[in-house]
Protein backbone atom coordinates (compact mmCIF):
# COMPACT_ATOMS: atom_id res chain seq x y z
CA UNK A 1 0.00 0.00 0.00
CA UNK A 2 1.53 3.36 -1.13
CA UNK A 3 0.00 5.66 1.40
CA UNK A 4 1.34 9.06 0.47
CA UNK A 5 0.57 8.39 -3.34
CA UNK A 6 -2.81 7.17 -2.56
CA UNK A 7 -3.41 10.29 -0.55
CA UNK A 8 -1.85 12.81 -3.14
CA UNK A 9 -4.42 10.78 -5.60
CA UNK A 10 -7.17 11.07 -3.81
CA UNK A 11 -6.90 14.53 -2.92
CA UNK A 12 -6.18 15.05 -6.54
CA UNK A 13 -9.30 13.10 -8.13
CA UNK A 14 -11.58 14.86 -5.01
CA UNK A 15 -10.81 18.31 -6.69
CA UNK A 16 -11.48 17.96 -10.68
CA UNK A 17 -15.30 16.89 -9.64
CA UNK A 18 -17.31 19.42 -9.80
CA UNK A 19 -20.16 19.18 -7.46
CA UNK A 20 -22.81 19.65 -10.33
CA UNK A 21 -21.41 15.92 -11.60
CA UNK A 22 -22.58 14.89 -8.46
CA UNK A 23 -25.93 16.14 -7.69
CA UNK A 24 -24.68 18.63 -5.16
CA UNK A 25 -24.80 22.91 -5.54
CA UNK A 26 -21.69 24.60 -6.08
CA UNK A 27 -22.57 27.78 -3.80
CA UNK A 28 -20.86 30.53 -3.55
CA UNK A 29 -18.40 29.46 -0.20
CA UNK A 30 -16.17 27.51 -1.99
CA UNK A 31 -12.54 28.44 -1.39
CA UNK A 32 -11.09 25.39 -3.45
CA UNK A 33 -12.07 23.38 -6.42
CA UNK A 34 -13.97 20.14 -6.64
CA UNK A 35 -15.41 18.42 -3.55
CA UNK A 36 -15.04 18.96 -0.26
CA UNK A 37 -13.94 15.79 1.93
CA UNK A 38 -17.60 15.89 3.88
CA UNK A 39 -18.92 15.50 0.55
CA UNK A 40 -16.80 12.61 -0.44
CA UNK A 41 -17.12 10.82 2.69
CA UNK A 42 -20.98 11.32 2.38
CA UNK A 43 -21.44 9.98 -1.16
CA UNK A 44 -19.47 7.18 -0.53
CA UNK A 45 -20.85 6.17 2.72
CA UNK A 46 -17.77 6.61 4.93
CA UNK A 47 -16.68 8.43 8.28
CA UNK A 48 -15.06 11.83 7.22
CA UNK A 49 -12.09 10.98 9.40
CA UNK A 50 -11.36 7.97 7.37
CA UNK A 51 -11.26 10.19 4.33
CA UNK A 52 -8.91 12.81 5.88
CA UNK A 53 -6.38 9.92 7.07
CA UNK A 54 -6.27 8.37 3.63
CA UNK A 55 -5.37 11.52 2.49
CA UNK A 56 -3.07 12.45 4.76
CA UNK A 57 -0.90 9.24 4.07
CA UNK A 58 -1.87 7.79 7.17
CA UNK A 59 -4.89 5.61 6.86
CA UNK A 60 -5.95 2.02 7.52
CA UNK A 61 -6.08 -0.66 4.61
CA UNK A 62 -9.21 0.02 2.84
CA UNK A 63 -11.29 -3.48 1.32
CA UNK A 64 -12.36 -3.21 -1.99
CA UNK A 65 -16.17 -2.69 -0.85
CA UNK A 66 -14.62 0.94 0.41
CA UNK A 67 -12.09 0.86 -2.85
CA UNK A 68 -15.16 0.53 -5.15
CA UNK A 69 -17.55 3.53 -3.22
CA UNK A 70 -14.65 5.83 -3.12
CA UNK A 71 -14.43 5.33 -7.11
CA UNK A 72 -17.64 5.52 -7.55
CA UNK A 73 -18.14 9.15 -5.49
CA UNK A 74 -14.94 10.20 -7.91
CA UNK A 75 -16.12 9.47 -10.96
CA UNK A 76 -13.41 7.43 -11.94
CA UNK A 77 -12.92 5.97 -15.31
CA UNK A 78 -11.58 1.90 -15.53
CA UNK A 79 -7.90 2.44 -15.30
CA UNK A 80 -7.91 5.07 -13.05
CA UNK A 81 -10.44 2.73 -10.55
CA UNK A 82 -7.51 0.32 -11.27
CA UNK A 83 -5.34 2.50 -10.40
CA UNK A 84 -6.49 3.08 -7.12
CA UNK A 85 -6.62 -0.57 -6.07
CA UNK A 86 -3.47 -0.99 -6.59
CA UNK A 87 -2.16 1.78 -4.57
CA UNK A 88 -3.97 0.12 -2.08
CA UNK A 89 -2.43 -2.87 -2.45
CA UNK A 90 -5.68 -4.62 -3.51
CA UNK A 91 -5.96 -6.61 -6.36
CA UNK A 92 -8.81 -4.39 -8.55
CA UNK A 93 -11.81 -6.44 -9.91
CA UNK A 94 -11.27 -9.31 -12.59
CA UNK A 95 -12.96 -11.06 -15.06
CA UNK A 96 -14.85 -14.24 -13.11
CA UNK A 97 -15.34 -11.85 -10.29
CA UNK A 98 -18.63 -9.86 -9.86
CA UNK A 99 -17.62 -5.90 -9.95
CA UNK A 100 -18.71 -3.12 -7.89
CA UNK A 101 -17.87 -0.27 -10.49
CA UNK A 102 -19.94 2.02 -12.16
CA UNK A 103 -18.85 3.46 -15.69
CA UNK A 104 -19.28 6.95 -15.32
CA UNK A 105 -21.52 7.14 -18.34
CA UNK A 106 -24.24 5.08 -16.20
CA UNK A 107 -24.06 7.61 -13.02
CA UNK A 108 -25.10 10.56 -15.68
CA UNK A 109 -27.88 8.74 -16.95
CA UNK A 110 -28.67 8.01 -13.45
CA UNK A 111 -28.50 11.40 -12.76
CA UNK A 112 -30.76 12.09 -15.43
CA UNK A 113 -33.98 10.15 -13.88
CA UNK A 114 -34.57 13.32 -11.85
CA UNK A 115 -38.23 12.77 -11.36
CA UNK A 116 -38.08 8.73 -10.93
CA UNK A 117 -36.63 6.27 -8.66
CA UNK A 118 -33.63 4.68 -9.78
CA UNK A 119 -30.80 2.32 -8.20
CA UNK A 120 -27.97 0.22 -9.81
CA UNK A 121 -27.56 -3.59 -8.20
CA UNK A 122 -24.87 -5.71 -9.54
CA UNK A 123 -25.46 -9.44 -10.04
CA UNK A 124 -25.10 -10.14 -6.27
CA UNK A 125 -27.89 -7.71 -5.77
CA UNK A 126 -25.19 -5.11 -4.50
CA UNK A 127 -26.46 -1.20 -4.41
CA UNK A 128 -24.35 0.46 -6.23
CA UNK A 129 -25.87 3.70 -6.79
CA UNK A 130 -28.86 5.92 -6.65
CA UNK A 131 -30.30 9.00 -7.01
CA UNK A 132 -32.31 11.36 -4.95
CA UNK A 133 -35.71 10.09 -5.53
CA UNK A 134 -34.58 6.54 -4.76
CA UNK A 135 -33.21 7.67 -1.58
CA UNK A 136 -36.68 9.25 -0.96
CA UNK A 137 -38.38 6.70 -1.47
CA UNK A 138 -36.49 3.41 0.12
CA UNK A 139 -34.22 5.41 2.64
CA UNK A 140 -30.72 7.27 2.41
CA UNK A 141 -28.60 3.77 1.56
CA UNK A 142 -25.40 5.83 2.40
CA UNK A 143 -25.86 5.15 6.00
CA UNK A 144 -25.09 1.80 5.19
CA UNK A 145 -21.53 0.78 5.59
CA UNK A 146 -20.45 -0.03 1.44
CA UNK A 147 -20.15 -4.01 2.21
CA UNK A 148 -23.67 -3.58 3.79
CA UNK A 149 -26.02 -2.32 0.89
CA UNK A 150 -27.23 -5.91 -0.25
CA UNK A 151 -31.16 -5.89 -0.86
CA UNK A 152 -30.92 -9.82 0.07
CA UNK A 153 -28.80 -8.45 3.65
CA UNK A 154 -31.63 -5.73 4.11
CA UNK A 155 -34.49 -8.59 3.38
CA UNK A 156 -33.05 -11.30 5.26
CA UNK A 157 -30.57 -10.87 7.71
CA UNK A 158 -31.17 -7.06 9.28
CA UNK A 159 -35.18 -6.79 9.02
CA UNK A 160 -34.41 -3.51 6.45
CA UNK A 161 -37.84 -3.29 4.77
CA UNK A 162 -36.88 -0.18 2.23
CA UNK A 163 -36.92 -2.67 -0.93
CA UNK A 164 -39.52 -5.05 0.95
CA UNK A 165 -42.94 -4.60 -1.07
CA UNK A 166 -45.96 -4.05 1.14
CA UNK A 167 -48.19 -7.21 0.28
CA UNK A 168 -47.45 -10.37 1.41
CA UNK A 169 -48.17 -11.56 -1.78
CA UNK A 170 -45.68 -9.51 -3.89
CA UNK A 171 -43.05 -10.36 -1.03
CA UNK A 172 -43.64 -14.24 -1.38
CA UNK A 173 -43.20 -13.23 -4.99
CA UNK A 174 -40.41 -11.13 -4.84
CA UNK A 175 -38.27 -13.06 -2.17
CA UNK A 176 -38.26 -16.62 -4.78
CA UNK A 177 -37.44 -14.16 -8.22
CA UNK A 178 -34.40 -12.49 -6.46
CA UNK A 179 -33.06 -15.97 -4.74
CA UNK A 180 -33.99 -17.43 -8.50
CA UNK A 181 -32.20 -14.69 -10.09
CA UNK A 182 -29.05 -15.23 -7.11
CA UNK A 183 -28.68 -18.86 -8.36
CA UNK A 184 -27.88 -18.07 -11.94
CA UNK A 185 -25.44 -15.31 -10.61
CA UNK A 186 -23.49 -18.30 -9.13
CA UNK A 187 -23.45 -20.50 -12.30
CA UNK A 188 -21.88 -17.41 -14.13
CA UNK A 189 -19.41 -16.32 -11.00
CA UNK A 190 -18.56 -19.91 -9.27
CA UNK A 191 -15.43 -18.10 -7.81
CA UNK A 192 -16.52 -15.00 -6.66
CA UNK A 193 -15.62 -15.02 -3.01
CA UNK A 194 -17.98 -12.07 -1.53
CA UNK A 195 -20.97 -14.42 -3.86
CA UNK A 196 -19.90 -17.46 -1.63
CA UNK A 197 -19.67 -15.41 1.72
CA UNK A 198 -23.50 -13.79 1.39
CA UNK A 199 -24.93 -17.36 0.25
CA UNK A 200 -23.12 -18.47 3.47
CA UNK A 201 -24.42 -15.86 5.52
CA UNK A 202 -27.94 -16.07 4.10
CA UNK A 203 -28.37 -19.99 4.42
CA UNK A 204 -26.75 -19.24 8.34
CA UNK A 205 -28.78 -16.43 9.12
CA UNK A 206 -32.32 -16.98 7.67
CA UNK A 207 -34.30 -20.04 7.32
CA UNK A 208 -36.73 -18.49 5.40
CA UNK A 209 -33.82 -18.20 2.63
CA UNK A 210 -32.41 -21.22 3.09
CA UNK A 211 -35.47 -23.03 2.53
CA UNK A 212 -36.25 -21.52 -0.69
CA UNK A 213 -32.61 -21.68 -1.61
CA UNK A 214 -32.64 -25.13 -1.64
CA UNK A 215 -35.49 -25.93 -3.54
CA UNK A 216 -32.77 -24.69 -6.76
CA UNK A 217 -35.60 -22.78 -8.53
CA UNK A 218 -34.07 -20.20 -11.25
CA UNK A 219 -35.96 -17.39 -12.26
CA UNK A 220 -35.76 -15.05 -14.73
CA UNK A 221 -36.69 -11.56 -12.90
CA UNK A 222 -36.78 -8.82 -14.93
CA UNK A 223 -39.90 -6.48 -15.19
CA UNK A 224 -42.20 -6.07 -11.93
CA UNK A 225 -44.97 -4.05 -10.50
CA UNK A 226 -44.65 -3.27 -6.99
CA UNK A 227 -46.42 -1.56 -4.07
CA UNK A 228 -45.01 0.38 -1.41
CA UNK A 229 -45.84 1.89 1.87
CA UNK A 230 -44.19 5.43 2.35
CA UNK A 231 -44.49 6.47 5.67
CA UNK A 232 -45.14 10.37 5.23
CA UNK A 233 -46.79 9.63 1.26
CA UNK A 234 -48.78 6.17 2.51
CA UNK A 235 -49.39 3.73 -0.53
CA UNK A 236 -48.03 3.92 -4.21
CA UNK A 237 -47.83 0.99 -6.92
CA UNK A 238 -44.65 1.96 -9.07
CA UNK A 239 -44.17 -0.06 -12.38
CA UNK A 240 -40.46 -1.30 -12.21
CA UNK A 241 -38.44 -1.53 -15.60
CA UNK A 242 -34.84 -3.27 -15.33
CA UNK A 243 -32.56 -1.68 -17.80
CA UNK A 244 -29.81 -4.12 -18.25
CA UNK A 245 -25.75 -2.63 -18.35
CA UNK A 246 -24.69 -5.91 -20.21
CA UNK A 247 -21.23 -5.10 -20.19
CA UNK A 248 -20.54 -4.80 -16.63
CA UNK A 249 -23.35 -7.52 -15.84
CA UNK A 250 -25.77 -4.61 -14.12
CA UNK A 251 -29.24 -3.93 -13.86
CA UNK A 252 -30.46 -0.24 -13.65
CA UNK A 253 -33.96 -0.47 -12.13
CA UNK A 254 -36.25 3.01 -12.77
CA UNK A 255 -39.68 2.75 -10.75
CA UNK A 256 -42.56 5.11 -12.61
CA UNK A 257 -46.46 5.36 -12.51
CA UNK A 258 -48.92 6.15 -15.41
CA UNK A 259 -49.12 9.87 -16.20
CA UNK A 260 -52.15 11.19 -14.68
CA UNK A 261 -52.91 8.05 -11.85
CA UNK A 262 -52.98 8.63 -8.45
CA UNK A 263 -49.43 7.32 -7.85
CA UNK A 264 -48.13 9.53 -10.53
CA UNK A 265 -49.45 12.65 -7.97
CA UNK A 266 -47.86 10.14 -4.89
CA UNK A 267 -44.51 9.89 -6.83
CA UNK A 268 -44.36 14.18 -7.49
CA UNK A 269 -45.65 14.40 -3.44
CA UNK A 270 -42.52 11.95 -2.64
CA UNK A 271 -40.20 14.41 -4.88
CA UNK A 272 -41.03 17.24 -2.86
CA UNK A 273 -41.42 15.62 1.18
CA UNK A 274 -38.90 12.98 0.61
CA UNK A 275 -36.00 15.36 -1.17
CA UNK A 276 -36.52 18.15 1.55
CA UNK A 277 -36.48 15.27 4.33
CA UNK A 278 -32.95 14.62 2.96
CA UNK A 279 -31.61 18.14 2.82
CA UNK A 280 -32.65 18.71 6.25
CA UNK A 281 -31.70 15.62 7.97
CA UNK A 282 -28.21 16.56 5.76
């Protein structure tokens, strides 16, 4: 682990973003270029602390689950994401192995949904980003620590109900396509350690999941319809398209109601409460 280059890099990658890349305002207080660390830390789910160590050429060794958030909050191409990994002395994702980076392209066209929920999973069901509305609608996911924001974790193993749908019904449903859909993920990844490490966990943690684990169903999940319960908006039914990154194995799901319906007038009410909940809770 080079610790002083890592630093100088990260200091240096934290100051080309601009904060309009990200979502964020520029203002008019800002005395130097790019990102502050506070913003950094907050986009990519860590303590600021941790970010001013690494950057001051004294920090712990990150894991890649940290690696992969901190190169996803810089907006860093391939070989620079590599890049980083190795001055960490980690070994940066390869082929066989399920990754946890996000082309830059796909966090602008993220960023584009403004008005509709939309996340990023890998093929171990891994959040790997999300925008505003998302956050509005299932909860802020960067309280989670990086190695934490699993939807199977949230629905299994902690009791986090953000992604749970609100019948019983669509949750019966729901809970076999995603453990379907997990079960091809290890016929095309057989090696991938963290893959063998949540199955593990799962089958320990949650009879529920074990049970329907090992009845070897595969699914095809792609397309859903979903209901919700919001606590400040109450009920919405959100249709749920899967937009498929086939290159880096990725799904981009974008939740939306018909123009006119009563959830379309829940999802605007959500854009306004749910947004301003997270700027002042900021």
């Amino acid at each position: 682990m080079d610790r002083d280059e890592l630093g100088t890099m990260l200091r240096t990658w934290r100051e080309r973003v601009d904060p309009s890349d990200v979502g964020l305002p520029a203002g008019s207080r800002r005395r130097t270029p790019g990102l502050r660390r506070e913003e950094v830390a907050g986009l990519a789910g860590m303590s600021v602390d941790y970010l001013s160590r690494l950057e001051q050429g004294r920090g712990p060794h990150p894991s890649e689950a940290v690696l992969g958030a901190m190169a996803r909050a810089l907006r860093l191409e391939t070989a620079e994401r590599d890049h980083l990994f190795h001055l960490a002395g980690v070994a940066p994702p390869t082929p066989g192995r399920i990754s946890t980076a996000v082309r830059p392209s796909v966090l602008r066209l993220i960023d584009r949904f403004a008005d509709l929920p939309t996340l990023l999973l890998n093929a171990r069901l891994d959040v790997l980003a999300w925008n505003p509305m998302a956050a509005a609608l299932f909860g802020d996911f960067s309280t989670d620590r990086p190695g934490q924001r699993n939807i199977l974790r949230g629905r299994f193993l902690t009791g986090d109900s953000r992604m749970v749908a609100h019948t019983e019904a669509d949750r019966a449903r729901l809970d076999r396509a995603m453990i379907g859909d997990l079960r091809g993920t290890v016929a095309r990844y057989p090696d991938d350690p963290e893959l063998r490490r949540l199955i593990a966990d799962l089958c320990a943690g949650s009879a529920e999941f074990a049970r329907i684990w090992d009845e070897r169903e595969v699914i095809a999940h792609h397309d859903d319809r979903k209901t919700f319960a919001h606590p400040q908006i109450g009920e919405l039914t959100l249709d749920c398209d899967a937009l498929h990154v086939g290159a880096d194995d990725q799904i981009l799901l974008v939740y939306s109601a018909v123009p006119g319906s009563p959830d379309a007038d829940a999802l605007s009410l959500l854009r306004v409460v749910g947004t301003q909940e997270l700027r002042t809770g900021s």
